[in-house]
N, C-alpha and C. Protein backbone atom coordinates (compact mmCIF):
# COMPACT_ATOMS: atom_id res chain seq x y z
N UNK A 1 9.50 17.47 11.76
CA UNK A 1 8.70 17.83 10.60
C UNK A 1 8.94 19.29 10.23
N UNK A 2 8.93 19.62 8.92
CA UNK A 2 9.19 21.03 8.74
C UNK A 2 7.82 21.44 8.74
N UNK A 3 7.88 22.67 8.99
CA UNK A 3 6.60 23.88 9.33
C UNK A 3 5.43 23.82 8.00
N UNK A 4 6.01 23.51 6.66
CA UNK A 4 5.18 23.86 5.85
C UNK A 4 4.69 22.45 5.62
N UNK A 5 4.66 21.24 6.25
CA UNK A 5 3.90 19.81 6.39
C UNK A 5 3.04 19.57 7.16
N UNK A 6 3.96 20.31 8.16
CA UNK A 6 2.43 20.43 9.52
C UNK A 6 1.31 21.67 9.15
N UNK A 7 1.44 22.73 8.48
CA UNK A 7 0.25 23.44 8.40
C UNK A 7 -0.58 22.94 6.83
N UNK A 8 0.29 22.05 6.09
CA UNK A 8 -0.79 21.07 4.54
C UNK A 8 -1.56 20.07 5.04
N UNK A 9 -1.29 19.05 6.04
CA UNK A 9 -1.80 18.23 6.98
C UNK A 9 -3.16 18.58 7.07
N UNK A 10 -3.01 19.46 8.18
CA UNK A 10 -5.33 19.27 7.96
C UNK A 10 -5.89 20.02 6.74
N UNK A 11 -5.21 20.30 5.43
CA UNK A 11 -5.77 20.40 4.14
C UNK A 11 -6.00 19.46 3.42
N UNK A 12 -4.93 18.70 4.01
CA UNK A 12 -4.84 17.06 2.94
C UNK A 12 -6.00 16.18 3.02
N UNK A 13 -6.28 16.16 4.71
CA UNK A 13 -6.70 15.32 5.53
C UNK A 13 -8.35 15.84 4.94
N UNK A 14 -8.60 17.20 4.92
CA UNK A 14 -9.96 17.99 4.08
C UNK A 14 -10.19 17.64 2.63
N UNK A 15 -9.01 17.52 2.04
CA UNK A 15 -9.02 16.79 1.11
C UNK A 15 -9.96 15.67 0.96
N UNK A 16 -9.47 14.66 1.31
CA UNK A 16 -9.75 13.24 1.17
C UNK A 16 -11.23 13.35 1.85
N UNK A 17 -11.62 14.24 3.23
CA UNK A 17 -12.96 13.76 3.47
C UNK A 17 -13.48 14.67 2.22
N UNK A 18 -13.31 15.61 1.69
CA UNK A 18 -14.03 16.30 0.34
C UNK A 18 -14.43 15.11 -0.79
N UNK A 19 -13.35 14.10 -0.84
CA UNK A 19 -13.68 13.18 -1.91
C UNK A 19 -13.96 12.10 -1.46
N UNK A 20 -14.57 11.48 -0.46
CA UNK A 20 -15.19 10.59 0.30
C UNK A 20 -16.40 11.01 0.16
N UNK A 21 -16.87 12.42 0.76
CA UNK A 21 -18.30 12.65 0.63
C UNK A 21 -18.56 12.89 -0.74
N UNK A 22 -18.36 13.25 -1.78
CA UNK A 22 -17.90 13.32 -3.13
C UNK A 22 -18.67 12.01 -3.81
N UNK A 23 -17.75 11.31 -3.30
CA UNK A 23 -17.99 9.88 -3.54
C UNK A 23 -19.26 9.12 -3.23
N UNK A 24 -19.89 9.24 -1.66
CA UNK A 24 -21.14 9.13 -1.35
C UNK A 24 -22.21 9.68 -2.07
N UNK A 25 -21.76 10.66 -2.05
CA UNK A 25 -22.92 11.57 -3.42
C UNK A 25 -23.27 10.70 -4.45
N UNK A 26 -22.38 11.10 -5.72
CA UNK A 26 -21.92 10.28 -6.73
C UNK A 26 -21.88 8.67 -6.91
N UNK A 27 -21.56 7.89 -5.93
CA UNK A 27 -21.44 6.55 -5.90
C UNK A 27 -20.19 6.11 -7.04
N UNK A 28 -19.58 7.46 -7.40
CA UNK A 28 -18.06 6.96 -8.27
C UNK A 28 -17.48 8.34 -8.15
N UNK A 29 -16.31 8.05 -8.37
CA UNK A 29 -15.28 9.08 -8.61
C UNK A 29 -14.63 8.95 -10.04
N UNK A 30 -13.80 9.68 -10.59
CA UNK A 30 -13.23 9.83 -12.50
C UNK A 30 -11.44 9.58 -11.87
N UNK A 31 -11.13 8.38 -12.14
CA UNK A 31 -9.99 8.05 -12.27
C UNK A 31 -9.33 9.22 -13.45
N UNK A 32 -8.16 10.00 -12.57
CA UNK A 32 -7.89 10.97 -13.31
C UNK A 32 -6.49 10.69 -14.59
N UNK A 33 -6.09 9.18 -14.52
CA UNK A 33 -5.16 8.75 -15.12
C UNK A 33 -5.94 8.28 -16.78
N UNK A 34 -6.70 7.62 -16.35
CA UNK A 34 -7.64 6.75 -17.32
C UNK A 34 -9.02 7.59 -17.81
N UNK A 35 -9.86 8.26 -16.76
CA UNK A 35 -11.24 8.75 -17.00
C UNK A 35 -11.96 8.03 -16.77
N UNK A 36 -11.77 6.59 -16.10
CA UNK A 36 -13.06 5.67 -16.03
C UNK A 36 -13.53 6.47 -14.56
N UNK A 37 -15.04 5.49 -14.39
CA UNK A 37 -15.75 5.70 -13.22
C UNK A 37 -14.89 4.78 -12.22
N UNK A 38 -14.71 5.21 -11.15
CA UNK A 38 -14.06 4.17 -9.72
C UNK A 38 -15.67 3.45 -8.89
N UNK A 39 -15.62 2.66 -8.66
CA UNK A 39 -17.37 2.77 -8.09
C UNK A 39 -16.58 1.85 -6.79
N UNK A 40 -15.45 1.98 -6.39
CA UNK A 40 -15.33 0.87 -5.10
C UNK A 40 -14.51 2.22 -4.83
N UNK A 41 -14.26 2.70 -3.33
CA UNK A 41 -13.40 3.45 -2.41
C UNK A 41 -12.31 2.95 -2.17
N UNK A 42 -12.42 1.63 -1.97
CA UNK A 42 -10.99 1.24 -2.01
C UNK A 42 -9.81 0.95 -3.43
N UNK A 43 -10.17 1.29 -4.04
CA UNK A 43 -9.31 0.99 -5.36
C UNK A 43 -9.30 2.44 -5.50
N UNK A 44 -9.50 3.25 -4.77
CA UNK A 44 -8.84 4.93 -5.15
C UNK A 44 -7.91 5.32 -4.30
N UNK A 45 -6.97 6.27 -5.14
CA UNK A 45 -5.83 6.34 -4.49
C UNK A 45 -6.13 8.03 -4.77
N UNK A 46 -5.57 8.69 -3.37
CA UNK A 46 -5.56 10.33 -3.81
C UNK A 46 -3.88 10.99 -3.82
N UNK A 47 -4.02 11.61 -5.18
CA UNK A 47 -2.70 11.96 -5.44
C UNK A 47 -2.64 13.30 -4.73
N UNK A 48 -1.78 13.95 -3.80
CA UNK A 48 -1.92 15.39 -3.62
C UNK A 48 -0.61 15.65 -4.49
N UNK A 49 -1.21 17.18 -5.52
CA UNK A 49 -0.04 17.39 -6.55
C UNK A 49 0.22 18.93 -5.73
N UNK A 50 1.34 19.53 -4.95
CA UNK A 50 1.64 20.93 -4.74
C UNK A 50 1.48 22.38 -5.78
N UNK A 51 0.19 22.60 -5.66
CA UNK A 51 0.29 23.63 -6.76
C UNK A 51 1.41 25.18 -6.54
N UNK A 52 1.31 25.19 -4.80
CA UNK A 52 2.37 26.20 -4.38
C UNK A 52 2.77 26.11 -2.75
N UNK A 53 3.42 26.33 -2.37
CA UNK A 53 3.58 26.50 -0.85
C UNK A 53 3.06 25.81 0.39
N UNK A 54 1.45 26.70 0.02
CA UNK A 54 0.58 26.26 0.71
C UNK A 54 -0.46 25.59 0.37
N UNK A 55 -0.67 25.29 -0.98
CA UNK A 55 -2.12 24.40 -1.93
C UNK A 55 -1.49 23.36 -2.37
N UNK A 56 -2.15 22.07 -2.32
CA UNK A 56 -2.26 21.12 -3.10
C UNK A 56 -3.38 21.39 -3.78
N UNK A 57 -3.43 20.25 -5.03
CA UNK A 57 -4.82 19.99 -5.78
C UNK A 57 -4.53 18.21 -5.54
N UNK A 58 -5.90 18.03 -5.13
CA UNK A 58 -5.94 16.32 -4.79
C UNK A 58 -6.71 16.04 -6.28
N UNK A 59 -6.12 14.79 -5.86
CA UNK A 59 -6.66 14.09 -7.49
C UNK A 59 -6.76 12.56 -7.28
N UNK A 60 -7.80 11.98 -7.66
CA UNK A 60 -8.58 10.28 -7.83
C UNK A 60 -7.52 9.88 -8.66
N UNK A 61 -6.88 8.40 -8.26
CA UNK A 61 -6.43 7.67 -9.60
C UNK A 61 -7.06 6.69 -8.91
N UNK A 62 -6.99 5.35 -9.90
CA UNK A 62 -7.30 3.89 -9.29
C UNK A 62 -5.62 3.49 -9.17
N UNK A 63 -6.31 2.45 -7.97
CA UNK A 63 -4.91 2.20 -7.63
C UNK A 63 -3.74 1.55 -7.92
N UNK A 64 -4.10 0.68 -9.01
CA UNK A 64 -3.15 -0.55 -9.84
C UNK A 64 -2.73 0.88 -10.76
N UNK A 65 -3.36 2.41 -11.31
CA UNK A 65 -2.82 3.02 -11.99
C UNK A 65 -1.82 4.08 -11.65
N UNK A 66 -1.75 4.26 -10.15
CA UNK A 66 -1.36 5.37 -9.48
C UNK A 66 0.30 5.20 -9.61
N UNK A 67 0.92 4.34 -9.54
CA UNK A 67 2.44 4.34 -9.73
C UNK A 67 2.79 5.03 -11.52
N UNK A 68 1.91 4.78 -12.16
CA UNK A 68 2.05 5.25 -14.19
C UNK A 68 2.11 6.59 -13.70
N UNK A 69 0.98 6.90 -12.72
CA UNK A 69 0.58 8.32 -12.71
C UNK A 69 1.39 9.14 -12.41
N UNK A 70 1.84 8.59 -11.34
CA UNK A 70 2.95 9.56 -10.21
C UNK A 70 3.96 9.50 -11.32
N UNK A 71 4.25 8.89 -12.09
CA UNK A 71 5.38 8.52 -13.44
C UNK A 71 5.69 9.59 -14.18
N UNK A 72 4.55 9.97 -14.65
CA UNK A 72 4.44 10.24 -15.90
C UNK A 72 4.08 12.43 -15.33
N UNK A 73 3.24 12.40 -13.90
CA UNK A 73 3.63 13.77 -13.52
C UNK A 73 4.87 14.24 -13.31
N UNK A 74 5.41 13.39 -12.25
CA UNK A 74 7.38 13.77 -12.53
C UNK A 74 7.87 13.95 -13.57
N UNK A 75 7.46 13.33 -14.68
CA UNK A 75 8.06 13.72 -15.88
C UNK A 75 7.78 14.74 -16.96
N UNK A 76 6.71 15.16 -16.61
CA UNK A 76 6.15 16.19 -17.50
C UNK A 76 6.80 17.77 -16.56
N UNK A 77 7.28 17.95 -15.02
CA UNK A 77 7.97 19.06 -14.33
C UNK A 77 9.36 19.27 -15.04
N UNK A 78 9.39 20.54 -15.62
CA UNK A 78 10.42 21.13 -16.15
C UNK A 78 11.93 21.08 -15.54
């Protein structure tokens, strides 16, 4: 593994419990592809997008939408 996977790892992993408890709160999350409400945990998928080095920004899609998603971010990177 390279060095800069093993130290994003327990951010990622902070991640996802951030939007789990998130979720408990709330009882939905905002599908970030579409904008609908998610109200089931399992039909969410978390995208981590690299903002630099060492940050991701995690992001909700539903999951039948998450392949458009991942699509359509690759394609909008210069």
């Amino acid at each position: 593994m390279e060095n800069g996977v093993i130290e994003i790892l327990p951010e990622r992993i902070l991640g996802m419990q951030r939007l789990e408890a998130l979720f408990k709160e709330k009882g939905y999350l905002i599908c970030q592809s579409s904008g609908e409400k998610i109200y089931d945990f399992e039909e969410i998928v978390a995208v981590f997008l690299p903002l630099s080095s060492s940050t991701d920004q995690v992001m909700t899609v539903r999951n039948d939408m998450a392949t458009e998603f991942m699509h359509k971010c690759l394609l909008s990177i210069p």
